[in-house]
C-alpha atoms as a PDB file:
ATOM      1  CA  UNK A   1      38.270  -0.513   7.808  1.00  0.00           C
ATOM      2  CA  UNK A   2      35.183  -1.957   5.863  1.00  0.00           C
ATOM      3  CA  UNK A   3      35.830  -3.647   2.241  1.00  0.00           C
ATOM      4  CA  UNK A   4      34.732  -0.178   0.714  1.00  0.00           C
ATOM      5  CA  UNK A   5      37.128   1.980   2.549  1.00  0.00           C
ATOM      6  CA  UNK A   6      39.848  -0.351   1.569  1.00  0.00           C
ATOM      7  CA  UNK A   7      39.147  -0.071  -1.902  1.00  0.00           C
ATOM      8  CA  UNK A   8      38.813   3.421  -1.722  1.00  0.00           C
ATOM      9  CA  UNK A   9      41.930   4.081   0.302  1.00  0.00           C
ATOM     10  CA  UNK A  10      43.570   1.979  -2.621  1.00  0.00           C
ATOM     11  CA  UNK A  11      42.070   3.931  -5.721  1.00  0.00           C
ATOM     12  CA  UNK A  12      43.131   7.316  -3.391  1.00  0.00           C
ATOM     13  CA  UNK A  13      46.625   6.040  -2.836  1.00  0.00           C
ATOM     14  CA  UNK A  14      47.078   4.855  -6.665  1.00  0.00           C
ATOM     15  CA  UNK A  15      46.460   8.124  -7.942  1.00  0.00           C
ATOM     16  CA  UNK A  16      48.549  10.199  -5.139  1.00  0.00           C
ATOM     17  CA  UNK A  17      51.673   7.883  -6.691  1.00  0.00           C
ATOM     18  CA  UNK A  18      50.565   7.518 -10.479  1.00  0.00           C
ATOM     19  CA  UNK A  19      48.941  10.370 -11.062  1.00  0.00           C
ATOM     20  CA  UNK A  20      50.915  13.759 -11.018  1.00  0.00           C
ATOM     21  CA  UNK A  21      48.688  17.010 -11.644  1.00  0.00           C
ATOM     22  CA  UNK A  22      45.735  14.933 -10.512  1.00  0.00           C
ATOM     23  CA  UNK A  23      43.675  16.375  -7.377  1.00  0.00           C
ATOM     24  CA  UNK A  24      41.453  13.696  -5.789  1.00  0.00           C
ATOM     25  CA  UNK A  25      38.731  14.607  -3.656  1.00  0.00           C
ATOM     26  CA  UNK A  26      36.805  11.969  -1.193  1.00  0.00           C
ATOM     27  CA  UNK A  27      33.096  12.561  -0.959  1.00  0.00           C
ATOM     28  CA  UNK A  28      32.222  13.080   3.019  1.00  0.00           C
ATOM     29  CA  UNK A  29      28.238  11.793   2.716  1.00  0.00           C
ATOM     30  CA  UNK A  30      29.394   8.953   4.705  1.00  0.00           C
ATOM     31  CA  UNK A  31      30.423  10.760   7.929  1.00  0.00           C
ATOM     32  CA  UNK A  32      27.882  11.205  10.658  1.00  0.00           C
ATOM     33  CA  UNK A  33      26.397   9.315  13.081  1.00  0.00           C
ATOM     34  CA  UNK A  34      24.427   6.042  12.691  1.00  0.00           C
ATOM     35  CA  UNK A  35      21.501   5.721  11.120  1.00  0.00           C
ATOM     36  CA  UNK A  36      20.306   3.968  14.412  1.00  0.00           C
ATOM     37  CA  UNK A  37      20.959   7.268  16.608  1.00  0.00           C
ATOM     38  CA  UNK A  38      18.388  10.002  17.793  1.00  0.00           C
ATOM     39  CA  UNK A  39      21.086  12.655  16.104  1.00  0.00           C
ATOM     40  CA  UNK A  40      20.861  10.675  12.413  1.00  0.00           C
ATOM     41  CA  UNK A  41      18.018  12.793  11.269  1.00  0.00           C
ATOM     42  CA  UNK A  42      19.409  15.830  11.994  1.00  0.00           C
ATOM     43  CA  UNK A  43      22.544  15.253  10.649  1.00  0.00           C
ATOM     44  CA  UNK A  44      20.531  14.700   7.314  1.00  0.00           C
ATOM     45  CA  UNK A  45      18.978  18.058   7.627  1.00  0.00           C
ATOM     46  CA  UNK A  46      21.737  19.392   7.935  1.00  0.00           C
ATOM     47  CA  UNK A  47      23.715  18.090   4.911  1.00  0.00           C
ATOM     48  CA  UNK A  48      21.278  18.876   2.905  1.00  0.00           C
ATOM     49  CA  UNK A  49      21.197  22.382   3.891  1.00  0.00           C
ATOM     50  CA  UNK A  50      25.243  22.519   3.503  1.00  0.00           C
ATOM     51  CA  UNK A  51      24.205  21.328  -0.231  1.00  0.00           C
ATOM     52  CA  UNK A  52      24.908  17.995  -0.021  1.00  0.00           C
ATOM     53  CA  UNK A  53      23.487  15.562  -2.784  1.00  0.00           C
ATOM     54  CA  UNK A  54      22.318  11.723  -2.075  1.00  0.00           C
ATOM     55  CA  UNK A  55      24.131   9.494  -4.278  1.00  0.00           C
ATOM     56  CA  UNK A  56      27.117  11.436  -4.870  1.00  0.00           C
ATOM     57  CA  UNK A  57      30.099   9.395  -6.001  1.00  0.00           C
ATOM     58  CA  UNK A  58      32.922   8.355  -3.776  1.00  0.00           C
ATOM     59  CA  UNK A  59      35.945  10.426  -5.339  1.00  0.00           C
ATOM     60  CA  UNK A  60      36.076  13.560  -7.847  1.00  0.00           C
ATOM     61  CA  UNK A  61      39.305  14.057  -9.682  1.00  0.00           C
ATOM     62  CA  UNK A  62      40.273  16.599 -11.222  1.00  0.00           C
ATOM     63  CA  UNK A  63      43.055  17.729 -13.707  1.00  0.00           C
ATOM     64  CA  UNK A  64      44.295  19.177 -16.805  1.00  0.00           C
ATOM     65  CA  UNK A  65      44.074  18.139 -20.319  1.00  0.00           C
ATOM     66  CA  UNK A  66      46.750  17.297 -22.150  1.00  0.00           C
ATOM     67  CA  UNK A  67      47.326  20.968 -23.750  1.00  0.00           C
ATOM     68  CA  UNK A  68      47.333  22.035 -20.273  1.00  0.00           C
ATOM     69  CA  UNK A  69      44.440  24.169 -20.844  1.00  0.00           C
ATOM     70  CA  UNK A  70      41.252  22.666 -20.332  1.00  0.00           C
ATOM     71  CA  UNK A  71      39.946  21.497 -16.288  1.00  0.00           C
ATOM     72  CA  UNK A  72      38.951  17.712 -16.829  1.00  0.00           C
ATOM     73  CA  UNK A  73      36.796  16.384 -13.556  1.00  0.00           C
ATOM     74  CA  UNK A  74      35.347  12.508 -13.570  1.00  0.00           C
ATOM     75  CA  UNK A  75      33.587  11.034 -10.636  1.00  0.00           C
ATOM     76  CA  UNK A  76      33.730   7.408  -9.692  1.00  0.00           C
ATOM     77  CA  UNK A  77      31.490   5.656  -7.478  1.00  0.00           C
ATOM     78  CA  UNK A  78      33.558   2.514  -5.625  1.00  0.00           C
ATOM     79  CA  UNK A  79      31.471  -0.803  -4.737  1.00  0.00           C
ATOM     80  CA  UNK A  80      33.230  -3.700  -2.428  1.00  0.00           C
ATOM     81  CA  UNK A  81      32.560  -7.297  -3.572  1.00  0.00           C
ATOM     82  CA  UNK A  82      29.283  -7.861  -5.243  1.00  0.00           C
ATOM     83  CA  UNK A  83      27.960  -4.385  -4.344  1.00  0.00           C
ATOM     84  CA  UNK A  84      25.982  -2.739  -7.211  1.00  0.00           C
ATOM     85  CA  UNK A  85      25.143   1.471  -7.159  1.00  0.00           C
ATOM     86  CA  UNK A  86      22.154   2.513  -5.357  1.00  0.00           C
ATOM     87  CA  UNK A  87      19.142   4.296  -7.097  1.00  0.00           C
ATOM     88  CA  UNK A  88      20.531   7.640  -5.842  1.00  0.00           C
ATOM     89  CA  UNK A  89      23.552   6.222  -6.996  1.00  0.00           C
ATOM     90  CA  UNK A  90      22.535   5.664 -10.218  1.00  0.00           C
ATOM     91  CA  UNK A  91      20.927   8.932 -10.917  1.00  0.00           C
ATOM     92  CA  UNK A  92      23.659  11.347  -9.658  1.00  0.00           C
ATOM     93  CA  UNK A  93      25.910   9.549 -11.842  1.00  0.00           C
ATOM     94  CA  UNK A  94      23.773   9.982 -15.041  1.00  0.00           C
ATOM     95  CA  UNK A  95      22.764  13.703 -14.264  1.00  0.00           C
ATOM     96  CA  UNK A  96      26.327  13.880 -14.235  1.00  0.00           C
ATOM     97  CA  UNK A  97      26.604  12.481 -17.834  1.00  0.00           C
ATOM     98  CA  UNK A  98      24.013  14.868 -18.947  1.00  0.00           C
ATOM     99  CA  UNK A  99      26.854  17.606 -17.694  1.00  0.00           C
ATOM    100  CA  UNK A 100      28.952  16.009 -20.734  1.00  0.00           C
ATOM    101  CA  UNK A 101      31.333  14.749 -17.357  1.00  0.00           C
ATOM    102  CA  UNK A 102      32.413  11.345 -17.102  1.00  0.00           C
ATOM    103  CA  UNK A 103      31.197   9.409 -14.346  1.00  0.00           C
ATOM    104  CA  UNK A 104      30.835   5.433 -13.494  1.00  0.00           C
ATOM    105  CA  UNK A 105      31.374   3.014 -10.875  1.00  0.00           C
ATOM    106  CA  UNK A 106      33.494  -0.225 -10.099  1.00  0.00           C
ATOM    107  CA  UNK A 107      34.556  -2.845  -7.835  1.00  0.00           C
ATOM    108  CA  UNK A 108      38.413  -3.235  -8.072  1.00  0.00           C
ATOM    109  CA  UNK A 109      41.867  -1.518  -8.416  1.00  0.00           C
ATOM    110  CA  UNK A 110      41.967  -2.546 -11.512  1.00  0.00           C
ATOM    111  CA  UNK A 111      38.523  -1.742 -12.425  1.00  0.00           C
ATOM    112  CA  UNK A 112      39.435   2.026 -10.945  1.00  0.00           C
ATOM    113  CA  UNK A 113      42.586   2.045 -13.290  1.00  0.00           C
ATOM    114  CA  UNK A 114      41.143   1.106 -16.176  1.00  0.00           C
ATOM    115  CA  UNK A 115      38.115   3.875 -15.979  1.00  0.00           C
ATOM    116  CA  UNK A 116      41.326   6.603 -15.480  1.00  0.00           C
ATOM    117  CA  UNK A 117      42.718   5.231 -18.722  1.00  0.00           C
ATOM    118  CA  UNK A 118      39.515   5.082 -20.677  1.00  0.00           C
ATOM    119  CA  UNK A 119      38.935   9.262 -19.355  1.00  0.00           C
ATOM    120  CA  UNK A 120      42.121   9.659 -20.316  1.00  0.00           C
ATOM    121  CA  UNK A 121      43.836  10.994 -16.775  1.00  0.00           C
ATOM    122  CA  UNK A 122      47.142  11.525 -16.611  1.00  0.00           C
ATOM    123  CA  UNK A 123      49.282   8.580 -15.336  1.00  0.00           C
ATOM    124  CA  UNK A 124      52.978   7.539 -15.054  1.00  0.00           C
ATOM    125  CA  UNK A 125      51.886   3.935 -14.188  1.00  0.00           C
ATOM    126  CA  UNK A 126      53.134   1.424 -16.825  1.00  0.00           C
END
């Protein structure tokens, strides 16, 4: 796997063990073929079609509050390395601000965990 999808298999795996209640959900944008191919254009058209947004972040979670009554949802974007967000990147993140969600981006494990703690998710790491 590349540096990315190690980090992101990581963050996925963390919260699977640490985070009961929490659903995690694993953006798909990156599946398709290569952006070299005949068929890579047409696989944009049809993502788009099937509503699907440039930029969008790397994992959605989603869980419960701590009165158990309120849906929480936070996105994270995951860079490997020295790897900064895109434009898109960038943009989808703050429009999702604007929706009063919580949404940012980092470049480690640790980074990851400490955004979870900061939104407040639900953890039973110590």
């Amino acid at each position: 796997m590349k540096p990315e999808e190690n980090l992101q298999a990581a963050c996925v795996d963390y919260v699977r063990k640490c985070c009961p209640g929490v659903i995690v959900i694993a953006s798909l944008n990156k599946q398709g073929p290569s952006k070299n191919s005949k068929a890579f254009f047409g696989y944009l058209a049809k993502m788009k079609k099937l509503g699907m947004v440039k930029g969008e972040c790397d994992l959605r979670l989603h869980w419960l509050d701590q009165t158990y009554q309120y849906p929480m949802t936070c996105y994270i974007e995951l860079k490997a390395g020295k790897n900064k967000p895109t434009d898109e990147q960038i943009d989808f993140m703050l429009a999702i601000r604007k929706l009063k969600i919580d949404a940012d981006w980092t470049n480690s494990l640790e980074g990851f965990v400490n955004l979870l703690t900061k939104w407040g998710v639900p953890t039973n790491a110590r």
